[in-house]
PDB file of N, CA and C in Angstrom:
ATOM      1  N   UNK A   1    -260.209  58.507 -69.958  1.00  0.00           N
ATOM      2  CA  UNK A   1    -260.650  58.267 -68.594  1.00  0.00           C
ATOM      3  C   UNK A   1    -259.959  59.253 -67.671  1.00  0.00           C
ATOM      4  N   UNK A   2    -260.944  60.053 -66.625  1.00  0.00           N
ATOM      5  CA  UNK A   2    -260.228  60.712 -65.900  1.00  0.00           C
ATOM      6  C   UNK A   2    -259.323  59.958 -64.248  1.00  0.00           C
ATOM      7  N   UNK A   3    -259.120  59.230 -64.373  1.00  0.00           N
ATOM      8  CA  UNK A   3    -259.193  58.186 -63.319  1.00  0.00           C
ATOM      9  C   UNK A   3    -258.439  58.762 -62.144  1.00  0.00           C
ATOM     10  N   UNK A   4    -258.415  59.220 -60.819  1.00  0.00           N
ATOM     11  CA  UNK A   4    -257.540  60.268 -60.044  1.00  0.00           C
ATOM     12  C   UNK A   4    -257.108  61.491 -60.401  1.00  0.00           C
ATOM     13  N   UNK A   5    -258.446  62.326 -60.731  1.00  0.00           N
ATOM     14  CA  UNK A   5    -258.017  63.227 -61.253  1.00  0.00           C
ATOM     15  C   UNK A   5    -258.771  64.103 -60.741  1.00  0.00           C
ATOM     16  N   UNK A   6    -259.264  64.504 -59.270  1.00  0.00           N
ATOM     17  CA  UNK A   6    -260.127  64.887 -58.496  1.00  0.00           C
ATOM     18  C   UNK A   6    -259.558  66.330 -58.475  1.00  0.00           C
ATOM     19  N   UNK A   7    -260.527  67.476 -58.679  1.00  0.00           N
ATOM     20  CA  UNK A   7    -260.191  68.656 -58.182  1.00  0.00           C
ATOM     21  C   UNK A   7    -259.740  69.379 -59.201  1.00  0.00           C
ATOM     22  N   UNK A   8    -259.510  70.651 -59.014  1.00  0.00           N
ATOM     23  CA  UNK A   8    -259.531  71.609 -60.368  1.00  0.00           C
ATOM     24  C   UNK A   8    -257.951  71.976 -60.223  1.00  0.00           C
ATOM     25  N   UNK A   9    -257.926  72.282 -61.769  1.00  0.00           N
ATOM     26  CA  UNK A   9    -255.743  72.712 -61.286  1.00  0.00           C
ATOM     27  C   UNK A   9    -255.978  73.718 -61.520  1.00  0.00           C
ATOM     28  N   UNK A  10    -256.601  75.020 -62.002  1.00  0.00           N
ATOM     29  CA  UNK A  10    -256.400  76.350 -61.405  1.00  0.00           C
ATOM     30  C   UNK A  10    -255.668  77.146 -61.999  1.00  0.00           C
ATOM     31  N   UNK A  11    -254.921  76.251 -63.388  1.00  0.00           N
ATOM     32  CA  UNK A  11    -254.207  76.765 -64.294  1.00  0.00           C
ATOM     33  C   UNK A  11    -252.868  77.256 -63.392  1.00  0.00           C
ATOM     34  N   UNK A  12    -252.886  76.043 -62.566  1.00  0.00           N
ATOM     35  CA  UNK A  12    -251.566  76.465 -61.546  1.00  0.00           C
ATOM     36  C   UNK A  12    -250.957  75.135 -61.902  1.00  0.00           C
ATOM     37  N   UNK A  13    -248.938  75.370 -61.703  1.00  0.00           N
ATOM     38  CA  UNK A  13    -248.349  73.994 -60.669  1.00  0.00           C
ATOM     39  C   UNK A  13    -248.827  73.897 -59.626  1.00  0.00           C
ATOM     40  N   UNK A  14    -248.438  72.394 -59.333  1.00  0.00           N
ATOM     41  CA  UNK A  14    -249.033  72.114 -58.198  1.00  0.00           C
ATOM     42  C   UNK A  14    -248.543  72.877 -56.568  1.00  0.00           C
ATOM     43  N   UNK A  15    -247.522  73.718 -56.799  1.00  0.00           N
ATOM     44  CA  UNK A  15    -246.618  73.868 -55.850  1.00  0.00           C
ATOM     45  C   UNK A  15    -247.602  75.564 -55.684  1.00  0.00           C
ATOM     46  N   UNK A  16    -247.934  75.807 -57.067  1.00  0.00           N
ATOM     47  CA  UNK A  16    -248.702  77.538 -57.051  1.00  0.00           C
ATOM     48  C   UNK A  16    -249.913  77.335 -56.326  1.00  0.00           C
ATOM     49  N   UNK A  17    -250.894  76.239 -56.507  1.00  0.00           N
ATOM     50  CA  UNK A  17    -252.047  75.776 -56.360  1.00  0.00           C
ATOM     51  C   UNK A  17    -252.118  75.595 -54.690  1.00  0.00           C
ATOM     52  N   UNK A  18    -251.119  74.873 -54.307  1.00  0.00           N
ATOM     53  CA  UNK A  18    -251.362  74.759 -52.715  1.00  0.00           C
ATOM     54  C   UNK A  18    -250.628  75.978 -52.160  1.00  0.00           C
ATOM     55  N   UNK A  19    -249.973  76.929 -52.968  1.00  0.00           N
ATOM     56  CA  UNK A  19    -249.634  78.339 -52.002  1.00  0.00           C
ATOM     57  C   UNK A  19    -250.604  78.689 -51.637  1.00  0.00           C
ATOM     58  N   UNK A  20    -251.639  78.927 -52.977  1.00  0.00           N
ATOM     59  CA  UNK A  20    -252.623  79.571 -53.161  1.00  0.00           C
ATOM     60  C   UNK A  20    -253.853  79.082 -52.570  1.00  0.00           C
ATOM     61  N   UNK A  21    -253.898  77.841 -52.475  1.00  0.00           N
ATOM     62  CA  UNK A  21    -255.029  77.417 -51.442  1.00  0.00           C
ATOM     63  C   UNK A  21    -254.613  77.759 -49.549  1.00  0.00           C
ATOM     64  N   UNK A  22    -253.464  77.617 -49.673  1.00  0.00           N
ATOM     65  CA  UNK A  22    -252.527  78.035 -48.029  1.00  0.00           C
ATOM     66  C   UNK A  22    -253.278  79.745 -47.984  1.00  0.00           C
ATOM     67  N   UNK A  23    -252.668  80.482 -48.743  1.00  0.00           N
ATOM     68  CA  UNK A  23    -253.523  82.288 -48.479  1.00  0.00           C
ATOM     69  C   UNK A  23    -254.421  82.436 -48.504  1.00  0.00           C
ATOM     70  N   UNK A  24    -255.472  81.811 -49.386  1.00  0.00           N
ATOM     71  CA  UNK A  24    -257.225  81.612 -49.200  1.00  0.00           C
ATOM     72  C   UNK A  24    -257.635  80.938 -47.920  1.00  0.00           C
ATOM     73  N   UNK A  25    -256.931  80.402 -47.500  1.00  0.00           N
ATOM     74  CA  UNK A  25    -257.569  79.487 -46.355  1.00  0.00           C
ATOM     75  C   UNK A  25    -257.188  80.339 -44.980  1.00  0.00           C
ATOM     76  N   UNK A  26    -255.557  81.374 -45.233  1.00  0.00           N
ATOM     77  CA  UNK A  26    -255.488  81.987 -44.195  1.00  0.00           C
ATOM     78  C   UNK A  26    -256.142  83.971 -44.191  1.00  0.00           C
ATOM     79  N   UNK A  27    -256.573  84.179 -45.632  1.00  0.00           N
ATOM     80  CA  UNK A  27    -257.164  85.208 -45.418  1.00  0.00           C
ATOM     81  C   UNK A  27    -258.938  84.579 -45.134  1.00  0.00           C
ATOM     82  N   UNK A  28    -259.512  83.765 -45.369  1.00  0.00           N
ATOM     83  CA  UNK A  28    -260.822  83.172 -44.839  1.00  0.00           C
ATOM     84  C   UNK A  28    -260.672  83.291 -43.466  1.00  0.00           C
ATOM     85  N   UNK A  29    -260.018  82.671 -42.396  1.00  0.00           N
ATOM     86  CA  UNK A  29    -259.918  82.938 -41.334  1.00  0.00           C
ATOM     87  C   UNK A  29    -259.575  83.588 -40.582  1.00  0.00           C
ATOM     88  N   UNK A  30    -258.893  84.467 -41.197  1.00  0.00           N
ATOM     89  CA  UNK A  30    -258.714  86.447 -40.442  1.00  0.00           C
ATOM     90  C   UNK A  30    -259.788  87.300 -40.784  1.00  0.00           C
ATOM     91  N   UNK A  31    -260.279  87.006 -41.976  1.00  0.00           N
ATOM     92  CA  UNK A  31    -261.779  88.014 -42.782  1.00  0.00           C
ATOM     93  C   UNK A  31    -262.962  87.303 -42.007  1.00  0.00           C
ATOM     94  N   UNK A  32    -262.812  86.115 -41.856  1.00  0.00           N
ATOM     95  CA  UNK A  32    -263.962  85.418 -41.614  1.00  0.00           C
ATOM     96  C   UNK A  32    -265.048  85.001 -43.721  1.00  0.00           C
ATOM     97  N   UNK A  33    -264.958  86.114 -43.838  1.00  0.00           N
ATOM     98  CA  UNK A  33    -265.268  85.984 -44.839  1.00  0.00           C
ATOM     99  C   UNK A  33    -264.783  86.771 -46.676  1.00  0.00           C
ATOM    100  N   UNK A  34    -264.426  85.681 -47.714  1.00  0.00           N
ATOM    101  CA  UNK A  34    -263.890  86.940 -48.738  1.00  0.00           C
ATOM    102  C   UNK A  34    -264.273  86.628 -49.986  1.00  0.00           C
ATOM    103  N   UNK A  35    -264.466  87.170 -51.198  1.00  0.00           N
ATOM    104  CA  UNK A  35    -264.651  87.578 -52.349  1.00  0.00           C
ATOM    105  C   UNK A  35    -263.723  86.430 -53.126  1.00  0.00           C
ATOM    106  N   UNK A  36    -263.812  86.084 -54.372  1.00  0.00           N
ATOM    107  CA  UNK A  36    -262.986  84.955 -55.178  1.00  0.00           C
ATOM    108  C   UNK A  36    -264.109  84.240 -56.007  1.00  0.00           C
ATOM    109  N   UNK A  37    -263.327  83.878 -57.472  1.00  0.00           N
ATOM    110  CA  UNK A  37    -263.818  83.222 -58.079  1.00  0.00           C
ATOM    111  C   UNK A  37    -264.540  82.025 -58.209  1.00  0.00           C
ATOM    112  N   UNK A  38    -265.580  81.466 -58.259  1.00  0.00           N
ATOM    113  CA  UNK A  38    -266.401  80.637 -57.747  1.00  0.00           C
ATOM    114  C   UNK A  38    -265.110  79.358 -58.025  1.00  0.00           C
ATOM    115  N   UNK A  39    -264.782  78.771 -59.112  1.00  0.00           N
ATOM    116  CA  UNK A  39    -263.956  77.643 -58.916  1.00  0.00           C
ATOM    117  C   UNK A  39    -263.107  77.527 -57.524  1.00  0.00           C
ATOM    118  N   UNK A  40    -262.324  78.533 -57.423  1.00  0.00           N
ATOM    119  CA  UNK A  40    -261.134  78.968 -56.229  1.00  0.00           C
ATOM    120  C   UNK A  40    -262.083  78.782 -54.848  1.00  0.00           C
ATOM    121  N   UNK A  41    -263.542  78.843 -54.730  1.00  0.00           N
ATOM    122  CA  UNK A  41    -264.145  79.021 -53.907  1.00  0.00           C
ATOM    123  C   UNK A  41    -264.292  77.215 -53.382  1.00  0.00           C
ATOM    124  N   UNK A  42    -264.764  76.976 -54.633  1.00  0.00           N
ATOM    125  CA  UNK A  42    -265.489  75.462 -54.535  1.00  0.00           C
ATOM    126  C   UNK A  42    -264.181  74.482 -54.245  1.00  0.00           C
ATOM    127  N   UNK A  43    -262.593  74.944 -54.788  1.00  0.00           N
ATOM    128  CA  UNK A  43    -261.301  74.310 -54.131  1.00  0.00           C
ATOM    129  C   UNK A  43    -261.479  74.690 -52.566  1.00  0.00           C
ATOM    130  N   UNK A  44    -261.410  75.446 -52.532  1.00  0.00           N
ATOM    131  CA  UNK A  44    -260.872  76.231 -50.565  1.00  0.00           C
ATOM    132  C   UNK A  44    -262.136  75.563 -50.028  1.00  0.00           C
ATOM    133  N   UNK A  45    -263.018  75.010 -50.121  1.00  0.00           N
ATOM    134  CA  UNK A  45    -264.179  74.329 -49.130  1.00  0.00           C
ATOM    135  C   UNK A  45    -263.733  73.598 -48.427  1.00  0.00           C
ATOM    136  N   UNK A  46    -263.474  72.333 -49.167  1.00  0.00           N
ATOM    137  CA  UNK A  46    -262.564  71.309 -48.625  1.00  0.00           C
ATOM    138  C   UNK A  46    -261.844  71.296 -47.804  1.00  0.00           C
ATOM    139  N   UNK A  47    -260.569  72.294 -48.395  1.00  0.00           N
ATOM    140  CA  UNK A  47    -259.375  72.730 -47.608  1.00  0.00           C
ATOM    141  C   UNK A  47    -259.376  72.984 -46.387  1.00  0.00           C
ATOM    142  N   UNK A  48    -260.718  74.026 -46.186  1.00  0.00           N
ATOM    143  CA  UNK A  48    -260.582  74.673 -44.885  1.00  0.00           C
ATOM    144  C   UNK A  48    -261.460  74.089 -43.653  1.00  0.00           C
ATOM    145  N   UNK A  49    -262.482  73.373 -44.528  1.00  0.00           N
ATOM    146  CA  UNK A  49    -263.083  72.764 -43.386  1.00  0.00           C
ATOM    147  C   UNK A  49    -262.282  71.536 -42.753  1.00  0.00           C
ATOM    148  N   UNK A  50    -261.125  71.139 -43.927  1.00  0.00           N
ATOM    149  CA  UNK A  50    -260.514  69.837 -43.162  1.00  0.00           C
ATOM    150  C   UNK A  50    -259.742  70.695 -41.606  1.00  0.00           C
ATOM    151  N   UNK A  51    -259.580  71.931 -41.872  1.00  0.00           N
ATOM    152  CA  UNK A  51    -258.182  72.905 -41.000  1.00  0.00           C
ATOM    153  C   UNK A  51    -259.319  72.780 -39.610  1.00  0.00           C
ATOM    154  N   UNK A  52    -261.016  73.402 -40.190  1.00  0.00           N
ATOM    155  CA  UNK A  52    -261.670  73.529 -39.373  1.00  0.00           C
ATOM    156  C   UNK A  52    -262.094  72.618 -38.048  1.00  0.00           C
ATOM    157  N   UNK A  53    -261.897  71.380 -39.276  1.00  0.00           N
ATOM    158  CA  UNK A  53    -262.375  69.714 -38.073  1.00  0.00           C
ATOM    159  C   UNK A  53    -260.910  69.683 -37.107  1.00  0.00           C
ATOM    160  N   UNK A  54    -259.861  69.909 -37.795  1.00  0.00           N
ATOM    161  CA  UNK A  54    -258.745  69.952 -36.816  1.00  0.00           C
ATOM    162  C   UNK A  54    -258.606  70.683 -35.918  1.00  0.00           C
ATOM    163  N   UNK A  55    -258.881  72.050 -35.734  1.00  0.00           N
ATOM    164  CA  UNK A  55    -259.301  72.881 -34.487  1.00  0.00           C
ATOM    165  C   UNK A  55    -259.645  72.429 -33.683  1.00  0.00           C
ATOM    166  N   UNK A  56    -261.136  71.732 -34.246  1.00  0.00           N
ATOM    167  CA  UNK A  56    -261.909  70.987 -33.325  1.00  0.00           C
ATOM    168  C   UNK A  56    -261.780  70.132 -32.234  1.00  0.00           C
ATOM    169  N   UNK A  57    -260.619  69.239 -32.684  1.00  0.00           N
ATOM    170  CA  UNK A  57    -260.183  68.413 -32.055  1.00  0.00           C
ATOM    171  C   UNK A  57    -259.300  69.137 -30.978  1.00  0.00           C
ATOM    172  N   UNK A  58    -258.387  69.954 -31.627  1.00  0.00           N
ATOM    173  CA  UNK A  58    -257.960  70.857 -30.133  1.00  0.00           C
ATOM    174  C   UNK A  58    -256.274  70.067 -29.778  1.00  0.00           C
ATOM    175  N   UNK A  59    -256.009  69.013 -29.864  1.00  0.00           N
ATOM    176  CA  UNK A  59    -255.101  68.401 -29.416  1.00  0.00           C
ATOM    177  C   UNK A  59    -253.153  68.943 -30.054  1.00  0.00           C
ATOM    178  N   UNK A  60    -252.494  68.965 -29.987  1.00  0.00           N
ATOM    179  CA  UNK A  60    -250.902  69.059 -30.070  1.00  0.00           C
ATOM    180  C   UNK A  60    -251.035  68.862 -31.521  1.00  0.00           C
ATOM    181  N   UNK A  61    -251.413  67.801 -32.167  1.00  0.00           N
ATOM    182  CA  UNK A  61    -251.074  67.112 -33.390  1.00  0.00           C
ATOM    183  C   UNK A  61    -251.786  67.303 -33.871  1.00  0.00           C
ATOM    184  N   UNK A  62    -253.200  67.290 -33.727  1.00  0.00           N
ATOM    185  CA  UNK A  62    -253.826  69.039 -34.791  1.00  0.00           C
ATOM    186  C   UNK A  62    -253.585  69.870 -35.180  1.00  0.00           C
ATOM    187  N   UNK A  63    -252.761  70.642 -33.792  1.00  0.00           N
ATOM    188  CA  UNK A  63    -252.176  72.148 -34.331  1.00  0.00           C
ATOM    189  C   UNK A  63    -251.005  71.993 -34.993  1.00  0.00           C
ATOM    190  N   UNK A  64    -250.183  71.001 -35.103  1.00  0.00           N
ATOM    191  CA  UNK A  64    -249.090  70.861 -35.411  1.00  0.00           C
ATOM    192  C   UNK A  64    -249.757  70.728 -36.952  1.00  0.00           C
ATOM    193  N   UNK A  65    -250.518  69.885 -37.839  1.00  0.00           N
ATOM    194  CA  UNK A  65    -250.716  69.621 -38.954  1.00  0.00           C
ATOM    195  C   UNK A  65    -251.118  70.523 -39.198  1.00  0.00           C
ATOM    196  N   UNK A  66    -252.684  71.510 -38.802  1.00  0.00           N
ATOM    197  CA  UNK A  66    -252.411  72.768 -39.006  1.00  0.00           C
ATOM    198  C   UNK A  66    -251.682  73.317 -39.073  1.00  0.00           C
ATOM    199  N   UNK A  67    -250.608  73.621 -38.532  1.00  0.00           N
ATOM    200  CA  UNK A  67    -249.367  74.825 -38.729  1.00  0.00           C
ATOM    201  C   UNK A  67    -248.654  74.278 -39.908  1.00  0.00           C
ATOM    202  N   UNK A  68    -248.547  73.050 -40.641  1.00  0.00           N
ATOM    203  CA  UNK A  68    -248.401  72.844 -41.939  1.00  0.00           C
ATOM    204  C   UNK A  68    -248.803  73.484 -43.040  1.00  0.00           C
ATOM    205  N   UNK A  69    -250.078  73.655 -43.032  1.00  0.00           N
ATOM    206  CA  UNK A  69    -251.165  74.554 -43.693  1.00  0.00           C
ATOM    207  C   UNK A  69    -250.932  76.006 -43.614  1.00  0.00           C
ATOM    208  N   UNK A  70    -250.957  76.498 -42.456  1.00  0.00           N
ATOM    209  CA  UNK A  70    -251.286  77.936 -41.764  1.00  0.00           C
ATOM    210  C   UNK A  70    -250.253  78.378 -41.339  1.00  0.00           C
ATOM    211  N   UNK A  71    -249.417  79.161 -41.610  1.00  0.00           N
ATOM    212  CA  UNK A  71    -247.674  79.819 -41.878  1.00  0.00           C
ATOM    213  C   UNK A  71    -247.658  80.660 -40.347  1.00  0.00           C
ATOM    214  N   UNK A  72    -249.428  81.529 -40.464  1.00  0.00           N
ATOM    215  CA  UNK A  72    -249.135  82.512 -39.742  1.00  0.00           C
ATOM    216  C   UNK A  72    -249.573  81.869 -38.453  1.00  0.00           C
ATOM    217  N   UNK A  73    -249.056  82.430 -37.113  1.00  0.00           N
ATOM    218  CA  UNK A  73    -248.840  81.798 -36.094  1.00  0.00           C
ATOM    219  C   UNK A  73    -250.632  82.837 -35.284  1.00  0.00           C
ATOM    220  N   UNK A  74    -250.488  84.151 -35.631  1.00  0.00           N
ATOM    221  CA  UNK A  74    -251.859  84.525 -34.797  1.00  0.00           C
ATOM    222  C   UNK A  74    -253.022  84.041 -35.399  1.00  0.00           C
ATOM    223  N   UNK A  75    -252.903  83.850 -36.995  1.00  0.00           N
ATOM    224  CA  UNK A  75    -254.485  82.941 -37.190  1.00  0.00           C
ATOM    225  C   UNK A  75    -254.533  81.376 -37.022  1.00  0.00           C
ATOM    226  N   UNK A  76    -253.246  80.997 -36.799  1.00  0.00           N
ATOM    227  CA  UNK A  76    -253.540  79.700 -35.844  1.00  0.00           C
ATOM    228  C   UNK A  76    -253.992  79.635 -34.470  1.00  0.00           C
ATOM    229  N   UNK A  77    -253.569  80.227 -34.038  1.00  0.00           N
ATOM    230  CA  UNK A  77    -254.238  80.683 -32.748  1.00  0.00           C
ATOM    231  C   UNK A  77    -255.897  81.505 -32.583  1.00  0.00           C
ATOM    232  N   UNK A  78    -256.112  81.636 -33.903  1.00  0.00           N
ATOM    233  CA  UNK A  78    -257.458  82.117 -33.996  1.00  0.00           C
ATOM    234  C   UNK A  78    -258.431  81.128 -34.415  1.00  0.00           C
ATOM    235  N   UNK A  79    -257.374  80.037 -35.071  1.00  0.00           N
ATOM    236  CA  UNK A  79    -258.548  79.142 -35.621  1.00  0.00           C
ATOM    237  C   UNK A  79    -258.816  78.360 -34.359  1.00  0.00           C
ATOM    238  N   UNK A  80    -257.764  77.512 -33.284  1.00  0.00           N
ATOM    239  CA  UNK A  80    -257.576  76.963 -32.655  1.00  0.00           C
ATOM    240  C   UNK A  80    -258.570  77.465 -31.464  1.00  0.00           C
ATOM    241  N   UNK A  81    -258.260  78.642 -31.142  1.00  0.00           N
ATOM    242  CA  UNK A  81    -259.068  79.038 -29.819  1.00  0.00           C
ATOM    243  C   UNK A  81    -260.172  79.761 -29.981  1.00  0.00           C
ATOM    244  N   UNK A  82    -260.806  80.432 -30.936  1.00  0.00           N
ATOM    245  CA  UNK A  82    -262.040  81.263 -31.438  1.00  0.00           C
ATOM    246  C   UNK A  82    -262.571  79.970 -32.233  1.00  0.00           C
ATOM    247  N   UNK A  83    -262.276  79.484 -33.740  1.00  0.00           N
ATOM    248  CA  UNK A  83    -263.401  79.279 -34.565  1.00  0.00           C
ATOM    249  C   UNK A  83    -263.419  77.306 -34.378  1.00  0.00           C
ATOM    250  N   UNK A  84    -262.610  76.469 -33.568  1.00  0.00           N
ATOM    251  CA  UNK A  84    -263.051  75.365 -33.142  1.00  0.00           C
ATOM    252  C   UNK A  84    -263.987  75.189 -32.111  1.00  0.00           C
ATOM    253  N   UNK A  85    -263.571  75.697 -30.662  1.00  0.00           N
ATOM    254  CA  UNK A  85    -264.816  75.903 -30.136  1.00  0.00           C
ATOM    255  C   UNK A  85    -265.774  76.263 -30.644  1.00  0.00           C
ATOM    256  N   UNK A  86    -266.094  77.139 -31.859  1.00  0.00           N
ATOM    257  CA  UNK A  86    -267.270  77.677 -32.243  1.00  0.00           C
ATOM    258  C   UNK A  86    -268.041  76.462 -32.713  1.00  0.00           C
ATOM    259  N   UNK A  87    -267.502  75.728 -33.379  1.00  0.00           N
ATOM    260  CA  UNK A  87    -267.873  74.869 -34.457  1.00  0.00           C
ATOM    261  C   UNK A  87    -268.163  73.486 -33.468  1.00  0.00           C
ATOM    262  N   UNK A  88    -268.064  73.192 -32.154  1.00  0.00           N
ATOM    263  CA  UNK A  88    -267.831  71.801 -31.799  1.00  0.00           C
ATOM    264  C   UNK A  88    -269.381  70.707 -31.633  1.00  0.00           C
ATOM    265  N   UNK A  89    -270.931  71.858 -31.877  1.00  0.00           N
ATOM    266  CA  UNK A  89    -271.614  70.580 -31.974  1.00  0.00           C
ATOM    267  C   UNK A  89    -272.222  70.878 -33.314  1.00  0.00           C
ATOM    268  N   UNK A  90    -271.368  71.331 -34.001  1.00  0.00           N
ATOM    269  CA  UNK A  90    -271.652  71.103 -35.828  1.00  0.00           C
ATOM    270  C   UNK A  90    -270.813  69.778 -36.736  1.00  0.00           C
ATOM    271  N   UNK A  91    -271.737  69.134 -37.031  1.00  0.00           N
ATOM    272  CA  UNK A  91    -270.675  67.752 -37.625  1.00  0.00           C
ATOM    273  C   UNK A  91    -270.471  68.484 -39.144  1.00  0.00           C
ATOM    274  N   UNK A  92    -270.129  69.122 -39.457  1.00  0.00           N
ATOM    275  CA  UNK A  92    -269.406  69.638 -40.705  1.00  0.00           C
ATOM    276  C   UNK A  92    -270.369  70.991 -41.193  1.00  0.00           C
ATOM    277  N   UNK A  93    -270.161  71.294 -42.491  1.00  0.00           N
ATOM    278  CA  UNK A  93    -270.680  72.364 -43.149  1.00  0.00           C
ATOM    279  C   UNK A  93    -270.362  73.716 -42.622  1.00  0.00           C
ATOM    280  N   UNK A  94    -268.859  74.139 -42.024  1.00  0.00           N
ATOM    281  CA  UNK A  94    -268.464  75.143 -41.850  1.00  0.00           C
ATOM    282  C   UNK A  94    -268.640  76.345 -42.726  1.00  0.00           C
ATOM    283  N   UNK A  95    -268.575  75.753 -44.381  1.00  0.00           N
ATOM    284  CA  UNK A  95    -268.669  77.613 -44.833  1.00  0.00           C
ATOM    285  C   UNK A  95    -269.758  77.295 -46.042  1.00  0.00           C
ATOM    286  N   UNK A  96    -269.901  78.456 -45.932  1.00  0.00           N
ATOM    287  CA  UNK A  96    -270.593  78.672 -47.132  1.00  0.00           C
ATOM    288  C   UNK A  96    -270.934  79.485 -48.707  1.00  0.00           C
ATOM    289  N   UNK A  97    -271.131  79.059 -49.594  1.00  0.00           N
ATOM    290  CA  UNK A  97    -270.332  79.839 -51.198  1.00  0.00           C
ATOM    291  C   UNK A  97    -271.912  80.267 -51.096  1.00  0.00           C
ATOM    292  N   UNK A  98    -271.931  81.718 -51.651  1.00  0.00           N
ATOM    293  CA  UNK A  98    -273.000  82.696 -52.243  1.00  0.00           C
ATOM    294  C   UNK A  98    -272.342  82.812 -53.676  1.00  0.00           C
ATOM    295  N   UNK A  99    -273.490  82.575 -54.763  1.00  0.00           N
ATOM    296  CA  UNK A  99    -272.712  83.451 -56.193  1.00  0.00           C
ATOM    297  C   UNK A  99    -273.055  84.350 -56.296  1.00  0.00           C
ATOM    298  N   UNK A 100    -272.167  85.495 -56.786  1.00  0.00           N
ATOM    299  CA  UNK A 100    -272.339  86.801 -56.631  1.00  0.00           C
ATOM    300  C   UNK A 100    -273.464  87.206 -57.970  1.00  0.00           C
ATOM    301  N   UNK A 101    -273.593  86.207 -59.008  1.00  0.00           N
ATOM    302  CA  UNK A 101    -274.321  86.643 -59.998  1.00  0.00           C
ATOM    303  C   UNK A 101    -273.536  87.769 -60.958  1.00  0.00           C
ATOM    304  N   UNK A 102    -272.646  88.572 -60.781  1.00  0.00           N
ATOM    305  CA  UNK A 102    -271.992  89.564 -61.386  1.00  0.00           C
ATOM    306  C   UNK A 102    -270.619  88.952 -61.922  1.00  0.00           C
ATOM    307  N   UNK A 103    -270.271  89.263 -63.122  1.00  0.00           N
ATOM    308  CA  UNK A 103    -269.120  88.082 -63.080  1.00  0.00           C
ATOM    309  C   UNK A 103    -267.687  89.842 -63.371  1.00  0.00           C
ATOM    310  N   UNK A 104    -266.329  89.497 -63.064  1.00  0.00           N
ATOM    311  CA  UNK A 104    -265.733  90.233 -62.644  1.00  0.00           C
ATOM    312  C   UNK A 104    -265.171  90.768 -63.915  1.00  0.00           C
ATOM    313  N   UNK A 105    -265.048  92.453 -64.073  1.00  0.00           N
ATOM    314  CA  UNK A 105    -264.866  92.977 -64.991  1.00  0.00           C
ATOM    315  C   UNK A 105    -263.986  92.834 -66.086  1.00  0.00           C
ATOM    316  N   UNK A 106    -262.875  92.282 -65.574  1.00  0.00           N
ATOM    317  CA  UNK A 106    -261.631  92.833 -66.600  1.00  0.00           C
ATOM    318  C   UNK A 106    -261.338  90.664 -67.604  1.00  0.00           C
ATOM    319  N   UNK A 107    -262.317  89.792 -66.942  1.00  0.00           N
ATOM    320  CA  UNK A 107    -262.169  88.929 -67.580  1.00  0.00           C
ATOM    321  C   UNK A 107    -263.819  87.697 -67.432  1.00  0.00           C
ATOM    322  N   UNK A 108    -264.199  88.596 -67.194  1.00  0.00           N
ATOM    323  CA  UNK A 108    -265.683  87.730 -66.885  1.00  0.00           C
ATOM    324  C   UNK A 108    -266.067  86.380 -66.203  1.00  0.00           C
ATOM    325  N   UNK A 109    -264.735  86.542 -65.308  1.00  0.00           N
ATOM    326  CA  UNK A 109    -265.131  84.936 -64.371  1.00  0.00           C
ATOM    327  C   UNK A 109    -266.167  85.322 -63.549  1.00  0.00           C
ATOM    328  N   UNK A 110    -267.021  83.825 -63.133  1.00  0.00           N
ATOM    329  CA  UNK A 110    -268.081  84.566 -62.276  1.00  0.00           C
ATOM    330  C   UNK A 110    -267.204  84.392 -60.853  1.00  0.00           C
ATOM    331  N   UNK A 111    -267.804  85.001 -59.787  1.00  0.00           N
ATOM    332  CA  UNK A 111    -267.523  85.589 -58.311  1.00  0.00           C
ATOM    333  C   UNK A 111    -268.179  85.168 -57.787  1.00  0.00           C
ATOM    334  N   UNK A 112    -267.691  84.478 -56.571  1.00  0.00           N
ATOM    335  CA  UNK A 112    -268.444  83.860 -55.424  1.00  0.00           C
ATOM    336  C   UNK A 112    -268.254  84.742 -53.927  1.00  0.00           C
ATOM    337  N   UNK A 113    -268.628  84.691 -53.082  1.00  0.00           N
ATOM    338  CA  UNK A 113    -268.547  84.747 -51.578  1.00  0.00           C
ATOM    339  C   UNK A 113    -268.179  83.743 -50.805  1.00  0.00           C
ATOM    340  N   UNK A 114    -267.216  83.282 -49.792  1.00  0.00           N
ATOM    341  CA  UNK A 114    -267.197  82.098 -49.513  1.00  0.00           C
ATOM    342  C   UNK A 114    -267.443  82.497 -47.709  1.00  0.00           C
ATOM    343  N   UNK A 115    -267.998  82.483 -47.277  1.00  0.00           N
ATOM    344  CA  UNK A 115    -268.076  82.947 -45.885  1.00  0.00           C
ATOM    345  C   UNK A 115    -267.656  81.705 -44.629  1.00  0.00           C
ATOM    346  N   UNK A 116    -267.401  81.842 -43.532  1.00  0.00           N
ATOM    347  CA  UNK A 116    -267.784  81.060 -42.246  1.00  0.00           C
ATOM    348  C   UNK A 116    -269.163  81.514 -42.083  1.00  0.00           C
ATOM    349  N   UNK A 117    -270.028  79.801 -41.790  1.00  0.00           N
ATOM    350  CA  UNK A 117    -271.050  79.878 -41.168  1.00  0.00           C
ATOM    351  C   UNK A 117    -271.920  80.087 -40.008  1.00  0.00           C
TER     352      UNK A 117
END
């Protein structure tokens, strides 16, 4: 039985897994949009749209839980003042995964796109 066992481990600790979801989530929101393995893609959805609904809200204790997440201080300030307003009469579905169809050379995972919508 898999019973609480939600979400992919990434062939990471858990401590590698949320670095690594922390830099995907903060190069997504400086790129707007980036390149990554479809699994890594289909983890960071979640992640970032939860960062995204928190923008939204705008308040002290948003940004504060964000800045839990988000290390760097100018793409907090980018998510906060550019991509929440953007988002405020969308009730979810911030990004979106393209498969690239090509899977990546040197080990044949397939490749996704994960963009802001």
């Amino acid at each position: 039985m898999r019973h609480r066992k939600k979400g992919r481990g990434l062939s990471r600790s858990p401590s590698h897994r949320r670095a690594l979801l922390r830099n995907m989530a903060t190069s997504l929101f400086q790129h707007e949009r980036i390149t990554t393995t479809e699994a890594r893609a289909k983890e960071l959805r979640p992640y970032a749209e939860r960062l995204i609904t928190l923008a939204k809200r705008g308040d002290l204790h948003a940004r504060r839980q964000a800045a839990r997440r988000i290390s760097d201080r100018e793409i907090l300030g980018k998510l906060f003042d550019d991509l929440g307003p953007r988002y405020t009469e969308r009730p979810g579905g911030y990004t979106r995964i393209l498969k690239l169809g090509a899977p990546r050379k040197g080990d044949a995972a397939d490749m996704a796109l994960i963009e802001l919508v």
